[in-house]
Protein backbone atom coordinates (compact mmCIF):
# COMPACT_ATOMS: atom_id res chain seq x y z
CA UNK A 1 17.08 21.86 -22.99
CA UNK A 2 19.37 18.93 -21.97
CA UNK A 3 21.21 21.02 -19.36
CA UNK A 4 17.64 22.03 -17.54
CA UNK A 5 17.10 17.75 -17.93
CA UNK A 6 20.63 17.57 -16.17
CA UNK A 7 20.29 20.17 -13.70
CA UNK A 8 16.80 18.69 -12.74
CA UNK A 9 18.09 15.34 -12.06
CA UNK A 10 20.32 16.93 -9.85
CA UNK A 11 17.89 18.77 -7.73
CA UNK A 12 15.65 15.84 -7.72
CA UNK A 13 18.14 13.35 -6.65
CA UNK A 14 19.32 15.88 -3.73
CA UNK A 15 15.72 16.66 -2.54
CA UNK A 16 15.30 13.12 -2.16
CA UNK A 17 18.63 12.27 -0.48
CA UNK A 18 18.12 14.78 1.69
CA UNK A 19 14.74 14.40 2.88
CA UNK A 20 15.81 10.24 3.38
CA UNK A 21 18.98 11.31 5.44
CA UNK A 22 17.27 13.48 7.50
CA UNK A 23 14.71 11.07 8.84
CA UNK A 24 17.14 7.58 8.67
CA UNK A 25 15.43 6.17 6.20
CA UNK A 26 12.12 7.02 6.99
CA UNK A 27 9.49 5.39 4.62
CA UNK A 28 6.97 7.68 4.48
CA UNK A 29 9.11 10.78 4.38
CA UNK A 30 11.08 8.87 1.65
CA UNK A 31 8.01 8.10 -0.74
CA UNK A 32 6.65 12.23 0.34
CA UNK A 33 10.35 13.24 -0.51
CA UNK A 34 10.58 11.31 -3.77
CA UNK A 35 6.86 12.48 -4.93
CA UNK A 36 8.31 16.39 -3.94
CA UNK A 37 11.10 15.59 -6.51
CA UNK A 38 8.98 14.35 -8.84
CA UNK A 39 6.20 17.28 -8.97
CA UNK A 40 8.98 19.68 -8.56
CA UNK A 41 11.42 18.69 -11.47
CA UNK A 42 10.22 15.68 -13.27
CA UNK A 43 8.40 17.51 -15.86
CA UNK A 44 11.57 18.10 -16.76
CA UNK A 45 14.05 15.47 -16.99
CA UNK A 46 11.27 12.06 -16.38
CA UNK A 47 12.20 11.98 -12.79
CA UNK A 48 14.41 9.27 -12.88
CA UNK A 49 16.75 9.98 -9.81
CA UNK A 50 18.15 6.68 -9.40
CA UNK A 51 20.69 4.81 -11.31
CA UNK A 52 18.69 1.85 -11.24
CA UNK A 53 16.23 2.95 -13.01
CA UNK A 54 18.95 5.09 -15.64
CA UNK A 55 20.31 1.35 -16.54
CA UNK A 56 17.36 0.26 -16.90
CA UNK A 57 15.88 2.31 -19.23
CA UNK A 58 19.16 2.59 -21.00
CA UNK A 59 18.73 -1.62 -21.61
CA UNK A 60 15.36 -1.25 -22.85
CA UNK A 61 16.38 1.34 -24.93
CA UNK A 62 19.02 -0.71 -26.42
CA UNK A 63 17.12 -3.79 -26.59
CA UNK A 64 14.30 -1.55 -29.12
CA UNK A 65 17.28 0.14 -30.71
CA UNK A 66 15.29 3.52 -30.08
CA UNK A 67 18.20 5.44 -28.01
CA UNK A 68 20.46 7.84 -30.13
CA UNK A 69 24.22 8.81 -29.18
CA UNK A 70 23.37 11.70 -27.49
CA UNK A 71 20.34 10.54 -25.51
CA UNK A 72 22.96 7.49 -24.50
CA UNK A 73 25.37 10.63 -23.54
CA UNK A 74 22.73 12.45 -21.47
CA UNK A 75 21.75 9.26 -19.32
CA UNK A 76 25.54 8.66 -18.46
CA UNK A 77 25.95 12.27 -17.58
CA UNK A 78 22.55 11.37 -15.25
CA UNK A 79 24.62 8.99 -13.32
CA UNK A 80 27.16 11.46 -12.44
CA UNK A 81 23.80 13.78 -11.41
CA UNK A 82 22.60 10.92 -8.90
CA UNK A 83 25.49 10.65 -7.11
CA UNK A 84 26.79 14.10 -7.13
CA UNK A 85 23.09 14.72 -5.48
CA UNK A 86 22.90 12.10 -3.64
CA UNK A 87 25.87 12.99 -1.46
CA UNK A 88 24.92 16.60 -1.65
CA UNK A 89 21.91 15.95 0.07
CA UNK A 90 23.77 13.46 2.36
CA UNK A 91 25.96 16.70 3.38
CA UNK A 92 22.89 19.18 3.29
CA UNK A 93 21.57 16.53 5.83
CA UNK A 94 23.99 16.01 8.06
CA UNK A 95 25.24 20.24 8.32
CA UNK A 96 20.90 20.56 9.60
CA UNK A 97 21.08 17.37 11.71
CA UNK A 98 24.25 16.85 13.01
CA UNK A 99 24.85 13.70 12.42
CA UNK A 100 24.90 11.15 9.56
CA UNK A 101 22.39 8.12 8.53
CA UNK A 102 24.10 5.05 9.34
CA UNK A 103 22.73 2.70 6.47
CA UNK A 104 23.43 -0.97 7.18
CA UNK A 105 21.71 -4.33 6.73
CA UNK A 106 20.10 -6.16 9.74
CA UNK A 107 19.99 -9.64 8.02
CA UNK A 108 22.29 -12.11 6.09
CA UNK A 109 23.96 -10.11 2.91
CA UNK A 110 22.30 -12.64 0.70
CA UNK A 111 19.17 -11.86 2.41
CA UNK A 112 19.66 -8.54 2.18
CA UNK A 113 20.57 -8.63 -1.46
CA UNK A 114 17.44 -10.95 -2.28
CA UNK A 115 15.24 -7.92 -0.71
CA UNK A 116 17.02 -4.93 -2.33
CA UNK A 117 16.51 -6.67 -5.64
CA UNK A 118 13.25 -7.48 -4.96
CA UNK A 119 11.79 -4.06 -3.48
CA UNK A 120 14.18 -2.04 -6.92
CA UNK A 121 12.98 -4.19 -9.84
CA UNK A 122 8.88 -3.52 -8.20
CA UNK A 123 10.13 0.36 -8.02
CA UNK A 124 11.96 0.15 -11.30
CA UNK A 125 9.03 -1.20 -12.93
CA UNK A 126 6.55 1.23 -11.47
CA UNK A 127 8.05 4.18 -12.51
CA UNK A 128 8.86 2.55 -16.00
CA UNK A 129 5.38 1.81 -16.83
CA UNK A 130 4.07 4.66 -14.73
CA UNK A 131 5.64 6.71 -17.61
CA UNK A 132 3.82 5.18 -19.78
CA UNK A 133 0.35 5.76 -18.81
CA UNK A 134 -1.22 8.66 -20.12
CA UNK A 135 -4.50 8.80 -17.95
CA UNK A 136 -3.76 10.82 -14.84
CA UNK A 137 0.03 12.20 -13.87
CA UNK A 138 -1.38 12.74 -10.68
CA UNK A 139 -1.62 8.92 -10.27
CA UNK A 140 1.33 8.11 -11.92
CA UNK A 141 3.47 10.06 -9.98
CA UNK A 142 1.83 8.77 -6.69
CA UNK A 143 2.12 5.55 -7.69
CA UNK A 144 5.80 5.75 -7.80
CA UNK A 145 6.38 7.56 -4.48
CA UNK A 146 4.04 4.77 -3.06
CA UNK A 147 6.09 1.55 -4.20
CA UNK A 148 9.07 3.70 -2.64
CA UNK A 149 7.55 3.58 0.60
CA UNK A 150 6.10 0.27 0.33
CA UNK A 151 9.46 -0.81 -0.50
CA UNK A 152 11.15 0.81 2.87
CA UNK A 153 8.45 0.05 5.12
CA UNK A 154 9.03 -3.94 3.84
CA UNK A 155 12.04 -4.21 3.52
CA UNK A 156 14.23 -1.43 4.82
CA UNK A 157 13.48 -2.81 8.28
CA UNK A 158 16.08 -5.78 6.88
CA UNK A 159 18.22 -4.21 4.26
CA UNK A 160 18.20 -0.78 5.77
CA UNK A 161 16.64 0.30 2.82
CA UNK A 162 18.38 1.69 0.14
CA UNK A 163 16.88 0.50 -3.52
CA UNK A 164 19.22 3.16 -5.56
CA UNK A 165 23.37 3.03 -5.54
CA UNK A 166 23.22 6.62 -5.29
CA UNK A 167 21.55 7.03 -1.92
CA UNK A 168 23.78 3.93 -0.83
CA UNK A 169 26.92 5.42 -1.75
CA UNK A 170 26.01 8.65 -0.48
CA UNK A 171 24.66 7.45 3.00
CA UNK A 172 27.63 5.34 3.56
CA UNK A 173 30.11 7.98 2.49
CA UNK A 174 29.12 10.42 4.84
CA UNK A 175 28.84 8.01 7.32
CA UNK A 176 31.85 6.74 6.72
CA UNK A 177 33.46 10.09 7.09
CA UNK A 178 31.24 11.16 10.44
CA UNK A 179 32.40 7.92 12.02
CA UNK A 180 34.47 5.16 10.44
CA UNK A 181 34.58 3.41 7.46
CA UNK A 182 33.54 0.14 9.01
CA UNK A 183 30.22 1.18 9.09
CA UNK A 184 29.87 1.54 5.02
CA UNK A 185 31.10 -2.70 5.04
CA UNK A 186 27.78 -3.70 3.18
CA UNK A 187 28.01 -0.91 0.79
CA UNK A 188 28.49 -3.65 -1.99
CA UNK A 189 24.84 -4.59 -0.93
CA UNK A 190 23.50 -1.38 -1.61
CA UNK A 191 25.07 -1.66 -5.43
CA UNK A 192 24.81 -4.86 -6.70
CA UNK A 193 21.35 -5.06 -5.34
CA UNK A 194 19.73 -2.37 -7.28
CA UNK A 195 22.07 -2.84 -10.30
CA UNK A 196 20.68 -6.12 -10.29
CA UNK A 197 17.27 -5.29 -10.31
CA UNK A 198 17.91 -2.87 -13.46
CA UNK A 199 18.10 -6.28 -15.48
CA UNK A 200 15.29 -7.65 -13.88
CA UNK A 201 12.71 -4.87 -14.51
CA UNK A 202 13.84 -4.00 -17.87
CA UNK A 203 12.92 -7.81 -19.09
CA UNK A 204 9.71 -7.57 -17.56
CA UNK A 205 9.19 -4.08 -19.20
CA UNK A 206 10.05 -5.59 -22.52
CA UNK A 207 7.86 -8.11 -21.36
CA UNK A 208 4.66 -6.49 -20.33
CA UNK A 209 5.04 -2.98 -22.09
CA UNK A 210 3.38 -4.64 -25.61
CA UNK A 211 0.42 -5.49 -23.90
CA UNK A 212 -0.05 -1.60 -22.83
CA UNK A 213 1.15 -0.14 -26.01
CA UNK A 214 -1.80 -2.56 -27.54
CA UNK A 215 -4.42 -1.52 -24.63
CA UNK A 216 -3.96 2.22 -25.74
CA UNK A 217 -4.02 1.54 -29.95
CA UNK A 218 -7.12 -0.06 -29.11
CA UNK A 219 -8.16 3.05 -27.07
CA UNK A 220 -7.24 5.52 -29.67
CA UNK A 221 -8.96 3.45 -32.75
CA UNK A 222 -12.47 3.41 -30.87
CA UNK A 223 -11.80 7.28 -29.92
CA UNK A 224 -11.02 8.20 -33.85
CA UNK A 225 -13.95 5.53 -34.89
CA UNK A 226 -16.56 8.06 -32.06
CA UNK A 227 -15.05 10.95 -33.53
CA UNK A 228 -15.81 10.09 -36.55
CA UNK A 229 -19.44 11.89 -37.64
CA UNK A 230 -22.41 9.59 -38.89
CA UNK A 231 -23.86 10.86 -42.27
């Protein structure tokens, strides 16, 4: 069961590299890309495809004290998934294109930095919480693909629009190997940024997840108290 987890983080991660690298950043065929992922293999593995959002839950997990050895094992072995896909899809990508994304900032690197933060820890969160809710999936996952997009189509225009190291390391290594390796010079952008942001969204999980878990106890005592037959 952990291998299909593993081998769906793979896929995911490469479906949504690919579909990114194909369209330079696109936003919209980023957030359709990422929900494709998601319907397609996160019913496996939680759809996680980013190792931003890996270290995060990985903190929060430490921070409750509710992640075991191997589940610690499994979410390194994730990381090597991201970026193994990541440039996958890069190469998929470029061998149907041609040619290579070119991801690079457009602003100040502290500007740019300030935005990928920004734009991760709101995607980060999303999908954090969006596992959480147990309403509708079909929301959920929507949700998620939606802050992706909303995140490019603010941002990217700035930052070029990365939010995940893997899809930052993977766009500027094939660029880098298309063209020159000048053109991967903000790369450190693309990883402190969204590593960054892992710390920021898994305090303000541990911060507003509580308030949830409390929403839904309250939801399942008034559902038992209904269910409950009057004599």
């Amino acid at each position: 069961m952990r291998l299909r987890r593993v081998i769906a983080e793979f896929l995911g991660t490469m479906i949504l590299a690919t579909g990114i690298c194909l369209t330079d950043g696109d936003a919209l065929a980023a957030g359709a890309s990422l929900w494709v992922a998601i319907i397609g293999t996160g019913f496996v593995s939680g759809a996680q495809f980013n190792p931003a959002i890996t270290t995060a839950v990985i903190l929060v997990g430490l921070v409750k004290r509710k992640i075991s050895k191997e589940d610690l094992l499994e979410h390194f072995i994730y990381y090597a998934c991201h970026f193994f896909g990541a440039f996958v899809g890069g190469l998929m990508a470029w061998a149907i294109r041609s040619e290579t994304f070119e991801m690079t900032i457009h602003t100040s690197p502290g500007r740019a930095y300030l935005g990928e933060v920004s734009a991760t820890t709101a995607l980060i969160l999303v999908a954090m919480i969006g596992g959480e809710l147990k309403d509708s999936h079909f929301i959920n996952t929507l949700a998620v693909a939606a802050t992706l997009f909303a995140g490019l189509y603010t941002v990217g225009p700035y930052t070029g629009g990365c939010l995940n190291p893997a899809m930052g390391l993977a766009a500027n290594w094939t660029d880098s190997i298309n063209h020159t390796h000048q053109r991967a010079r903000h790369l450190y952008v693309y990883l402190l940024g969204p590593f960054t942001a892992s710390v920021v969204a898994a305090a303000l999980y541990l911060l507003i997840n509580p308030e949830l878990e409390r929403i839904y106890k309250l939801k399942e005592a008034n559902q038992a108290r209904l269910s409950v037959p009057n004599n």
